[in-house]
PDB file of N, CA and C in Angstrom:
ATOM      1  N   UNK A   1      50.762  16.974   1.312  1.00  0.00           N
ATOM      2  CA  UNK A   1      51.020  16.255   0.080  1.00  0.00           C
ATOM      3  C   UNK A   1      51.240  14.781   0.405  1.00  0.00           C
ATOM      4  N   UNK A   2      50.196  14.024  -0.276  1.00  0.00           N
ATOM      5  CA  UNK A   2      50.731  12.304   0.290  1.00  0.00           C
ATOM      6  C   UNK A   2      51.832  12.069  -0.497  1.00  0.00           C
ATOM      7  N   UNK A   3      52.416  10.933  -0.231  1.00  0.00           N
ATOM      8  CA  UNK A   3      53.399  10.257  -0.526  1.00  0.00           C
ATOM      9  C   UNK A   3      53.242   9.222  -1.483  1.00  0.00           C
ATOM     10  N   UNK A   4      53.428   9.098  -2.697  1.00  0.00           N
ATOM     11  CA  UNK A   4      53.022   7.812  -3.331  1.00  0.00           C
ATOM     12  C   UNK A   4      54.684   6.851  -3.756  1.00  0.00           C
ATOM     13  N   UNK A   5      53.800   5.367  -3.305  1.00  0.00           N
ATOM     14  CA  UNK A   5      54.799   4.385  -2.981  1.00  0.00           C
ATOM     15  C   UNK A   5      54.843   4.534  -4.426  1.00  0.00           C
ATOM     16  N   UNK A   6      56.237   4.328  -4.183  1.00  0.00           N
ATOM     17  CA  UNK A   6      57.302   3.446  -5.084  1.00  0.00           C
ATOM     18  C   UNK A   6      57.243   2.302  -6.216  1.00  0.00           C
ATOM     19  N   UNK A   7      56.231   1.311  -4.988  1.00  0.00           N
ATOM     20  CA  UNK A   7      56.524  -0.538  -5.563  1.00  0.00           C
ATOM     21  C   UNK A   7      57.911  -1.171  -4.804  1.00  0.00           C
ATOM     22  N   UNK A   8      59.144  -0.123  -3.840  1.00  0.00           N
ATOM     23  CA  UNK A   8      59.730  -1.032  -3.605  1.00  0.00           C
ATOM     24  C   UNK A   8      59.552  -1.899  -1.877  1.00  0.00           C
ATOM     25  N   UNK A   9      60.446  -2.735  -1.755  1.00  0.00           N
ATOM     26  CA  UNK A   9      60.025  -2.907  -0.336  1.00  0.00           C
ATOM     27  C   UNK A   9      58.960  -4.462  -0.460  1.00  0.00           C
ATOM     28  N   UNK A  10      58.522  -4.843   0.732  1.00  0.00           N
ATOM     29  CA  UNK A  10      57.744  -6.121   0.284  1.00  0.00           C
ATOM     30  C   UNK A  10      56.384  -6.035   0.346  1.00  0.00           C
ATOM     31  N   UNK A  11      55.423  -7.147  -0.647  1.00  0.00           N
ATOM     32  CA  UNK A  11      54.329  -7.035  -0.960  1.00  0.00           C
ATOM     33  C   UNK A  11      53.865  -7.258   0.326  1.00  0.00           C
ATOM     34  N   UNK A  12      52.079  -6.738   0.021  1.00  0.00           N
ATOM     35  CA  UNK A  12      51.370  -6.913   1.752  1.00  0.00           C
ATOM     36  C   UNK A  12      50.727  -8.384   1.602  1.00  0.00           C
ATOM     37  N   UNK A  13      50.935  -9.370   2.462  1.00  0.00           N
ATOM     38  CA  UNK A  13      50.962 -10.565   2.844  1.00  0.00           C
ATOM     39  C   UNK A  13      51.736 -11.628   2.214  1.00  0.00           C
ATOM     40  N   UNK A  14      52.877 -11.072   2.191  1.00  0.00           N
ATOM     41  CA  UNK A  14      53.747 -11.995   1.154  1.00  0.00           C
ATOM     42  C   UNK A  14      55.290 -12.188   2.738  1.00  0.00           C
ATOM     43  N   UNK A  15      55.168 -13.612   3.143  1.00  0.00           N
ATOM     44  CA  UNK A  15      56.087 -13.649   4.162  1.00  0.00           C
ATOM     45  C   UNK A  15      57.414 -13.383   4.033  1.00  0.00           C
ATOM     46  N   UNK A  16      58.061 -13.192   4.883  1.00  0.00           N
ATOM     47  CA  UNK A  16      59.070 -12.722   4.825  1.00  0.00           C
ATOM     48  C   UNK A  16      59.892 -14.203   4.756  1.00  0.00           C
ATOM     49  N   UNK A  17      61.510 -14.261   4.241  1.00  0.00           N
ATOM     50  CA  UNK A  17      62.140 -15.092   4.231  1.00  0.00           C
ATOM     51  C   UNK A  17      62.956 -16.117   5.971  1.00  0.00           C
ATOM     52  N   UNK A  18      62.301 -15.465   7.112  1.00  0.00           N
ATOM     53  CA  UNK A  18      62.615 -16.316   7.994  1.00  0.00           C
ATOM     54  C   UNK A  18      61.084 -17.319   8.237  1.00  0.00           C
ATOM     55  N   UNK A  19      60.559 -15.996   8.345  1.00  0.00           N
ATOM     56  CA  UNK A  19      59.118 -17.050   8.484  1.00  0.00           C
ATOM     57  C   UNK A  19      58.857 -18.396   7.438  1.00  0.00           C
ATOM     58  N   UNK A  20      58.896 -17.788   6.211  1.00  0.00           N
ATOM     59  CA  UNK A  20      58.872 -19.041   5.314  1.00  0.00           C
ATOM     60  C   UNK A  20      59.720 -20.612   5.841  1.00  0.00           C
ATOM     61  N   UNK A  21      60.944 -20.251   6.270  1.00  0.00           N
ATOM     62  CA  UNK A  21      62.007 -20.808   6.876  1.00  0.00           C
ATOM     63  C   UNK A  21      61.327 -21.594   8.415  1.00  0.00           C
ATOM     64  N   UNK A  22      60.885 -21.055   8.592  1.00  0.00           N
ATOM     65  CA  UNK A  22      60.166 -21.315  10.479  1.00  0.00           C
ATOM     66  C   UNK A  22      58.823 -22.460   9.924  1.00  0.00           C
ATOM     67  N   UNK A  23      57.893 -21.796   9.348  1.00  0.00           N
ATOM     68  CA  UNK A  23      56.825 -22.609   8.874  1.00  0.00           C
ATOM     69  C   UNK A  23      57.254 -23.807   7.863  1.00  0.00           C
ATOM     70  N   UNK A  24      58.360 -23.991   7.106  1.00  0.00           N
ATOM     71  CA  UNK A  24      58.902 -25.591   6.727  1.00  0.00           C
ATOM     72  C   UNK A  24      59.210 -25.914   7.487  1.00  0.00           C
ATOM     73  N   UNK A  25      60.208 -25.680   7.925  1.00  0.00           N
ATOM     74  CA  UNK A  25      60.408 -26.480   9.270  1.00  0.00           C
ATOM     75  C   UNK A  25      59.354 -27.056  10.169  1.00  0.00           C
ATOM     76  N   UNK A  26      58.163 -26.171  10.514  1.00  0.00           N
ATOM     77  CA  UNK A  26      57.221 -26.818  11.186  1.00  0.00           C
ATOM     78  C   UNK A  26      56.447 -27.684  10.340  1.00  0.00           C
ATOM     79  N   UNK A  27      56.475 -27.341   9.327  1.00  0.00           N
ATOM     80  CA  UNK A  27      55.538 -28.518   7.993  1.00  0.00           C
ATOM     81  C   UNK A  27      56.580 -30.076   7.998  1.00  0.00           C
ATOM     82  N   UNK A  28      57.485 -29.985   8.390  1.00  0.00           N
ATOM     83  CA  UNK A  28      58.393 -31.212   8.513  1.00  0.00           C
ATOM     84  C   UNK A  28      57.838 -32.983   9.586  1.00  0.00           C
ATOM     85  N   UNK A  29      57.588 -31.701  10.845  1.00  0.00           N
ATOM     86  CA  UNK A  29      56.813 -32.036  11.852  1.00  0.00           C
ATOM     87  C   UNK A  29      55.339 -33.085  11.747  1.00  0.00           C
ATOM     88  N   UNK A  30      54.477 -32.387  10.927  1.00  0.00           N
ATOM     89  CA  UNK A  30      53.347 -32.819  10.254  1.00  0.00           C
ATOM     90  C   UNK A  30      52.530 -33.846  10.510  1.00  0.00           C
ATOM     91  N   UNK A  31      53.558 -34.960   9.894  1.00  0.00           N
ATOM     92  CA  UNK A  31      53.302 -36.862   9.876  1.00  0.00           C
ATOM     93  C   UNK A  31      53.197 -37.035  11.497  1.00  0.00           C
ATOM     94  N   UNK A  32      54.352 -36.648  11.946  1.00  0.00           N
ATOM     95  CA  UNK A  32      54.713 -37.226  13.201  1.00  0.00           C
ATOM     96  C   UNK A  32      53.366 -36.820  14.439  1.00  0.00           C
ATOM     97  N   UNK A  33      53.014 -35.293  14.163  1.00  0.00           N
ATOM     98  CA  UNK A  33      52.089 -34.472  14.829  1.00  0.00           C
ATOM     99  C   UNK A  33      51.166 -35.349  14.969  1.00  0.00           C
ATOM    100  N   UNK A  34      50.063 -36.099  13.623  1.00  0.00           N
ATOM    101  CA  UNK A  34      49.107 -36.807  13.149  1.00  0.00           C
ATOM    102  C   UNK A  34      49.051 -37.763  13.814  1.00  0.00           C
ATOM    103  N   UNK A  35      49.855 -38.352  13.528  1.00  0.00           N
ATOM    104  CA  UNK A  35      50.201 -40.048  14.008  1.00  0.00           C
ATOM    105  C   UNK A  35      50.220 -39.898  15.514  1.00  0.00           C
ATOM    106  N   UNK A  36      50.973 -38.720  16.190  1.00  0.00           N
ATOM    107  CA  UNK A  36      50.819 -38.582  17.551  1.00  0.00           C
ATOM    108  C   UNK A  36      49.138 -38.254  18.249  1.00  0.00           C
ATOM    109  N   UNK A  37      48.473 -37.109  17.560  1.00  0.00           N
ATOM    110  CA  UNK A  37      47.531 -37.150  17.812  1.00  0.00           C
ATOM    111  C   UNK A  37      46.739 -38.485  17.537  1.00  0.00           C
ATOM    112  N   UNK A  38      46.616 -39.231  16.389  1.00  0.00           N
ATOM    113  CA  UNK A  38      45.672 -40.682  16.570  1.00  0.00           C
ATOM    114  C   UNK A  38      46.228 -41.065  17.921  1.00  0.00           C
ATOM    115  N   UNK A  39      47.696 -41.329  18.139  1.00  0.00           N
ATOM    116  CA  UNK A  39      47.793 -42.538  19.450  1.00  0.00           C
ATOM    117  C   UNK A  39      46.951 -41.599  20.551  1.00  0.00           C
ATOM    118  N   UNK A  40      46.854 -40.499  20.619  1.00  0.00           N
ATOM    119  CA  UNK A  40      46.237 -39.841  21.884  1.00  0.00           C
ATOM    120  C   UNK A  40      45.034 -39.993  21.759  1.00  0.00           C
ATOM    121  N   UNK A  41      44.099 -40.126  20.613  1.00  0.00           N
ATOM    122  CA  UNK A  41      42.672 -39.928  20.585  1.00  0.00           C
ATOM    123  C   UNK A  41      42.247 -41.619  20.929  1.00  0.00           C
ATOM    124  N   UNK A  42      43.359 -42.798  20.316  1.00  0.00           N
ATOM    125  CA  UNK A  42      42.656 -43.877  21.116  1.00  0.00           C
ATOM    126  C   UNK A  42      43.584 -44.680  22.116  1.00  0.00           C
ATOM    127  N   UNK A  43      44.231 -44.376  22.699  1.00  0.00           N
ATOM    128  CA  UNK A  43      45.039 -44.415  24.109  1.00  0.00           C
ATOM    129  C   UNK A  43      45.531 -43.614  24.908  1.00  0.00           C
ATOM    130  N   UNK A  44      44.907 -42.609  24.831  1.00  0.00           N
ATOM    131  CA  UNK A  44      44.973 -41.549  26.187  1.00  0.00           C
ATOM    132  C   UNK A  44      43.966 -41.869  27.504  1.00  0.00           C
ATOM    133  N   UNK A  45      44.950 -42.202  28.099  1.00  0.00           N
ATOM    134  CA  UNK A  45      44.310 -42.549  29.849  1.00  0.00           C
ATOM    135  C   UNK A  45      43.060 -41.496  29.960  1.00  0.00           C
ATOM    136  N   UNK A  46      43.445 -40.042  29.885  1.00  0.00           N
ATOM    137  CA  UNK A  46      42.404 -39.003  30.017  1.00  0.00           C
ATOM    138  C   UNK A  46      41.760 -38.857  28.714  1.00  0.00           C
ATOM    139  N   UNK A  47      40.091 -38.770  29.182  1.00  0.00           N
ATOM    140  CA  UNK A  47      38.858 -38.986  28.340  1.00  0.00           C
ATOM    141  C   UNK A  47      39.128 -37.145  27.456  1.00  0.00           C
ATOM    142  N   UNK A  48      39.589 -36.220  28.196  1.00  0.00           N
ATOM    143  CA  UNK A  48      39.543 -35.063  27.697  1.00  0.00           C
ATOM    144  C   UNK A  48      40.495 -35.005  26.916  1.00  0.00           C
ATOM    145  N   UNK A  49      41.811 -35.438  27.378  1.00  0.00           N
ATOM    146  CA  UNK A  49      43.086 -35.721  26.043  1.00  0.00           C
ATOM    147  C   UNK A  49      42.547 -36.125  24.715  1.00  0.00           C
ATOM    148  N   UNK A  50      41.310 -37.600  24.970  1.00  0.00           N
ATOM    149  CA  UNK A  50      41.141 -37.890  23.604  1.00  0.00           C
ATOM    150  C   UNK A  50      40.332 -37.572  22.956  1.00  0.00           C
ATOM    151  N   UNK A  51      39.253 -36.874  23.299  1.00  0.00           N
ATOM    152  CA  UNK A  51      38.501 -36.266  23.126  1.00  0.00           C
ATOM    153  C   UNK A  51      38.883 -34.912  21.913  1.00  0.00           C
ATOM    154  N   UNK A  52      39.904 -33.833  22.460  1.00  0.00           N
ATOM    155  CA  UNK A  52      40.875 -32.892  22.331  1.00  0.00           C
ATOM    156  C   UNK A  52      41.417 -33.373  20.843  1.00  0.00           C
ATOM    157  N   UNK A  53      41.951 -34.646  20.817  1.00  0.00           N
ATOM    158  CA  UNK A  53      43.041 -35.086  19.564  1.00  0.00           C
ATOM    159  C   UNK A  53      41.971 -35.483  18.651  1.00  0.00           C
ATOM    160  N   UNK A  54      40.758 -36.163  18.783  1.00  0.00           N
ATOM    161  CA  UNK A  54      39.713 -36.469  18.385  1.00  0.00           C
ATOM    162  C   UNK A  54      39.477 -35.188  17.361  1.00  0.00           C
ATOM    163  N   UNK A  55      38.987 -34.033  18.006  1.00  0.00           N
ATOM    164  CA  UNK A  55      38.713 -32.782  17.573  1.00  0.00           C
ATOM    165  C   UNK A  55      39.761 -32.385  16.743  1.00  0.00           C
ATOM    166  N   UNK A  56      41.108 -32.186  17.238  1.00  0.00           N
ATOM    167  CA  UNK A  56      41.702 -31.952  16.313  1.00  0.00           C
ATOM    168  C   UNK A  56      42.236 -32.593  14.908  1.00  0.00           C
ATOM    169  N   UNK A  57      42.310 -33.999  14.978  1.00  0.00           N
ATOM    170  CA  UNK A  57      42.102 -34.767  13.488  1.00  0.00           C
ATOM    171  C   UNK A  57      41.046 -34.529  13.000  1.00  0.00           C
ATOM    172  N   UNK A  58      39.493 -34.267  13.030  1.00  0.00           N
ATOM    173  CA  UNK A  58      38.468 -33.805  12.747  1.00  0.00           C
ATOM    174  C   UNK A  58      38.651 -32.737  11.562  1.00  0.00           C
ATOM    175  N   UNK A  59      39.190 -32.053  12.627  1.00  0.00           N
ATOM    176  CA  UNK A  59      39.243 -30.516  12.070  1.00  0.00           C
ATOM    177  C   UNK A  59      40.316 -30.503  10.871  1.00  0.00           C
ATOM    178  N   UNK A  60      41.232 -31.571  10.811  1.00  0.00           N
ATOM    179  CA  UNK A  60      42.473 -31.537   9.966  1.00  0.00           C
ATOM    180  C   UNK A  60      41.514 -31.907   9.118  1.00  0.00           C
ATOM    181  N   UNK A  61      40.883 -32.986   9.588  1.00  0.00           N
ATOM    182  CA  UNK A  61      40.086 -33.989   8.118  1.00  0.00           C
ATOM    183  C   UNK A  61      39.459 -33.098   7.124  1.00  0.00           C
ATOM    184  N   UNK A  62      38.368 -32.571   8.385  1.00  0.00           N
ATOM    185  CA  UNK A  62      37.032 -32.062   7.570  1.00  0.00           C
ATOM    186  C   UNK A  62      37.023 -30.538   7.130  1.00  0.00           C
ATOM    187  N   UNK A  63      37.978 -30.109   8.099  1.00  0.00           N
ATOM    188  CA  UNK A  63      37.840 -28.564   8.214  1.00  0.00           C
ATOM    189  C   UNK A  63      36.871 -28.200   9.595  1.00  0.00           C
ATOM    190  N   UNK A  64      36.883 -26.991  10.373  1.00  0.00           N
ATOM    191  CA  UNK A  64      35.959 -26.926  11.232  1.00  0.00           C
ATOM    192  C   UNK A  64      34.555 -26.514  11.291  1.00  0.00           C
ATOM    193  N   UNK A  65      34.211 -27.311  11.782  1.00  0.00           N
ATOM    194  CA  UNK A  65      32.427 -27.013  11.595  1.00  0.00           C
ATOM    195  C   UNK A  65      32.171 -25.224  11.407  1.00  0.00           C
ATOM    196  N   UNK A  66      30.624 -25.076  10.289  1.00  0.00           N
ATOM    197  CA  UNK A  66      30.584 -24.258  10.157  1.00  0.00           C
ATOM    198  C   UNK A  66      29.226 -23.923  11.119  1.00  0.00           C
ATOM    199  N   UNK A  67      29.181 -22.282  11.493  1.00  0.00           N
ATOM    200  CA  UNK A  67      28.179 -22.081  12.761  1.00  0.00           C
ATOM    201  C   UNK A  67      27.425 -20.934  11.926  1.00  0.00           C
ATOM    202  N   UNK A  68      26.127 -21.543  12.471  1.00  0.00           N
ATOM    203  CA  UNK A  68      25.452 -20.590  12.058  1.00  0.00           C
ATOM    204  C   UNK A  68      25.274 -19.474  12.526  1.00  0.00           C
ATOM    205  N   UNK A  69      24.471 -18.113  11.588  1.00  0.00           N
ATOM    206  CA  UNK A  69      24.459 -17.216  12.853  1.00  0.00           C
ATOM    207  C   UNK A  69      22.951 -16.667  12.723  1.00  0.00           C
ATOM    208  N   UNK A  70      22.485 -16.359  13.543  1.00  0.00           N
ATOM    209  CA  UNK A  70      20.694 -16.361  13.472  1.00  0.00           C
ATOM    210  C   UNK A  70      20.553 -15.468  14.191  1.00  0.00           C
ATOM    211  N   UNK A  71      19.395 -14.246  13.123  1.00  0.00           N
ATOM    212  CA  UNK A  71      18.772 -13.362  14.307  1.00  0.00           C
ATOM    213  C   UNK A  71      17.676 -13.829  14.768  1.00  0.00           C
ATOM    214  N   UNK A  72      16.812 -13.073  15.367  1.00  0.00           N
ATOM    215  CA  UNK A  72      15.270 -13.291  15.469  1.00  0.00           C
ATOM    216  C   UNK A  72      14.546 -11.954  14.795  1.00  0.00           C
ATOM    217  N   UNK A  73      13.436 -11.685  14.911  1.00  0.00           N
ATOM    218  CA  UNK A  73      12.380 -10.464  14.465  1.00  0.00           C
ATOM    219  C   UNK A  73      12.373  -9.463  15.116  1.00  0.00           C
ATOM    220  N   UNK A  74      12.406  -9.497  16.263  1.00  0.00           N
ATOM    221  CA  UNK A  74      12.892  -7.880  16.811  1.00  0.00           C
ATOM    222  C   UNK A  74      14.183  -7.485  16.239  1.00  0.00           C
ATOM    223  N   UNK A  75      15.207  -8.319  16.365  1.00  0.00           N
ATOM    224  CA  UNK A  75      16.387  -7.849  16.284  1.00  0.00           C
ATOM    225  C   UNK A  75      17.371  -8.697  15.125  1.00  0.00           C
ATOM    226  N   UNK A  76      16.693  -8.275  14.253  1.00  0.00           N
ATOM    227  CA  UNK A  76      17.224  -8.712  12.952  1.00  0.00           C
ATOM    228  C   UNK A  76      18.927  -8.436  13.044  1.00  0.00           C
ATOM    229  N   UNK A  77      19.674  -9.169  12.503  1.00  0.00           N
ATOM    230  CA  UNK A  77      21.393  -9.369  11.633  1.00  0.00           C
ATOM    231  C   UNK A  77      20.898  -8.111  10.808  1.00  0.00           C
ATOM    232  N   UNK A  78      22.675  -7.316  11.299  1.00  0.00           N
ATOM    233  CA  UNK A  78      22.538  -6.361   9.874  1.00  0.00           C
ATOM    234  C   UNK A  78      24.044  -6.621   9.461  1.00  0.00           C
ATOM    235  N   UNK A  79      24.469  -6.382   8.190  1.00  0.00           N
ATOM    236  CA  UNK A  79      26.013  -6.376   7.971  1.00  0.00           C
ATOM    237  C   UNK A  79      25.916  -5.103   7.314  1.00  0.00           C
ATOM    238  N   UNK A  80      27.850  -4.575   7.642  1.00  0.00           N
ATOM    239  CA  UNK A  80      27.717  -3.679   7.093  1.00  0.00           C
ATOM    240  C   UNK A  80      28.824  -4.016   6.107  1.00  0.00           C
ATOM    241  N   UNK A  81      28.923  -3.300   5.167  1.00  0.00           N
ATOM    242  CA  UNK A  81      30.545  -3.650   4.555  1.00  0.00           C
ATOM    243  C   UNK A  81      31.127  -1.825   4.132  1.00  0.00           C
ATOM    244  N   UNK A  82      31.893  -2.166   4.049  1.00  0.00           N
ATOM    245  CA  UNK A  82      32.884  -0.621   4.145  1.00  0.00           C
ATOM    246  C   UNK A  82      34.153  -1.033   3.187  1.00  0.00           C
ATOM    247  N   UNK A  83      33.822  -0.190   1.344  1.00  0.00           N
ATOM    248  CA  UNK A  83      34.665   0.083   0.857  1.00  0.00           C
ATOM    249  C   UNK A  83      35.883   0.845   0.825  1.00  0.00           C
ATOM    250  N   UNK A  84      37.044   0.681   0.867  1.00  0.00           N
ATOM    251  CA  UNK A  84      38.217   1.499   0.845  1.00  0.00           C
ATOM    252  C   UNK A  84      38.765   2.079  -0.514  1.00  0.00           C
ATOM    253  N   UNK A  85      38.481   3.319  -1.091  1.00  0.00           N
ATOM    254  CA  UNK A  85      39.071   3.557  -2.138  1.00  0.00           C
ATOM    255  C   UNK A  85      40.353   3.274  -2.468  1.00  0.00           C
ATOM    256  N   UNK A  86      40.793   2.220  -3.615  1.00  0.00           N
ATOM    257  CA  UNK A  86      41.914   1.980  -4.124  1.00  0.00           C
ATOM    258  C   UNK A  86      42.716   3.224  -5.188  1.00  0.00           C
ATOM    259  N   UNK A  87      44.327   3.363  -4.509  1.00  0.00           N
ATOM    260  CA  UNK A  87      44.645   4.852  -4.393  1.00  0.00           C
ATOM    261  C   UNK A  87      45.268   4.288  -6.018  1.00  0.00           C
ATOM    262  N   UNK A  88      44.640   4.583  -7.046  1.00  0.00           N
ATOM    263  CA  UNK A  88      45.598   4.213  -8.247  1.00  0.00           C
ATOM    264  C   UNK A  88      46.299   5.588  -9.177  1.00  0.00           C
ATOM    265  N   UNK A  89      47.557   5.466  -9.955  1.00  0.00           N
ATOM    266  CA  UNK A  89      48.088   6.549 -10.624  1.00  0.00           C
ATOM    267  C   UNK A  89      46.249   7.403 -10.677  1.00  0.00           C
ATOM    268  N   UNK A  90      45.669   7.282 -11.561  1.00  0.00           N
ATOM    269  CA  UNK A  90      44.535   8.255 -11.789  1.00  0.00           C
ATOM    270  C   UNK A  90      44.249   8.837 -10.661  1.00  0.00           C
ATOM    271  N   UNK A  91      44.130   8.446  -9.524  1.00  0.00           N
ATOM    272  CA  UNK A  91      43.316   8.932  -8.212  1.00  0.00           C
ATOM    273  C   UNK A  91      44.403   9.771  -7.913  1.00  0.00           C
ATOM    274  N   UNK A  92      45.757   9.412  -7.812  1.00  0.00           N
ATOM    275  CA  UNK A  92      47.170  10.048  -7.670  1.00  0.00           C
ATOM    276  C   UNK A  92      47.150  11.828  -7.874  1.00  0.00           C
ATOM    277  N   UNK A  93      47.042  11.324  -9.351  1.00  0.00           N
ATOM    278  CA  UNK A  93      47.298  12.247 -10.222  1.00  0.00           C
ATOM    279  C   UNK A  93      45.596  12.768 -11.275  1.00  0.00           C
ATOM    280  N   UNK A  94      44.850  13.793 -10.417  1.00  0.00           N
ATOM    281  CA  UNK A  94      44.368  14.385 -10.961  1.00  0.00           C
ATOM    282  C   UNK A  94      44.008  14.618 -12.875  1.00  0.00           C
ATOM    283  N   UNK A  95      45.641  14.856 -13.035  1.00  0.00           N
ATOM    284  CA  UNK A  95      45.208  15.158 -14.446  1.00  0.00           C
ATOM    285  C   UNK A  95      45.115  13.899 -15.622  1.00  0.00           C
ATOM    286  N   UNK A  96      45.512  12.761 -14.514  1.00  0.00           N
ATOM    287  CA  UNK A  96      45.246  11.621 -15.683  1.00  0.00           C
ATOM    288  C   UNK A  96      43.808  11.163 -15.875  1.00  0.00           C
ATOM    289  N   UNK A  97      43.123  10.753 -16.850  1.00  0.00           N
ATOM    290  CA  UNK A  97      41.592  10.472 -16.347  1.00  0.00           C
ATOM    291  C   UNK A  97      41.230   9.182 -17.070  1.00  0.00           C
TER     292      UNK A  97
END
């Protein structure tokens, strides 16, 4: 016999109250992060440091590049996708319809 939830308890991807707490705190950080990365991308002694901070303001800016993905003719891309039946009162309970 399954078990059917409740509703109580916490939603699925809804953070919990330390994390929320952990991630402001790191959102505080932010400005300072930015501003640190520019000074590294154009006064870092090492070409790979600035290079690195380069990329990463990029990526803040633009978002990260998108990649393509390519088959060829022998060996064509296949996707698959895989539905999960959503368990609702009706599915539950038989006699509701």
């Amino acid at each position: 016999m399954k078990r059917r939830k409740t509703g109580g308890g916490s939603r699925k991807g809804k953070p919990n109250k330390a994390t929320a707490e952990i991630r402001e705190a790191a959102r505080s950080y932010a400005p300072a992060a930015i501003k640190e990365l520019a000074r590294l991308a154009t006064h870092a002694e090492s070409e790979t440091v600035r290079v690195m901070a380069i990329d990463k303001l990029l990526d803040r800016a633009y978002g990260k590049p998108v990649q393509m993905v390519v088959g060829d003719e022998e060996n064509p891309l296949a996707m698959v996708v895989r539905w999960a039946q959503l368990e609702t009162e009706a599915t539950l309970d038989p006699s509701r319809k």
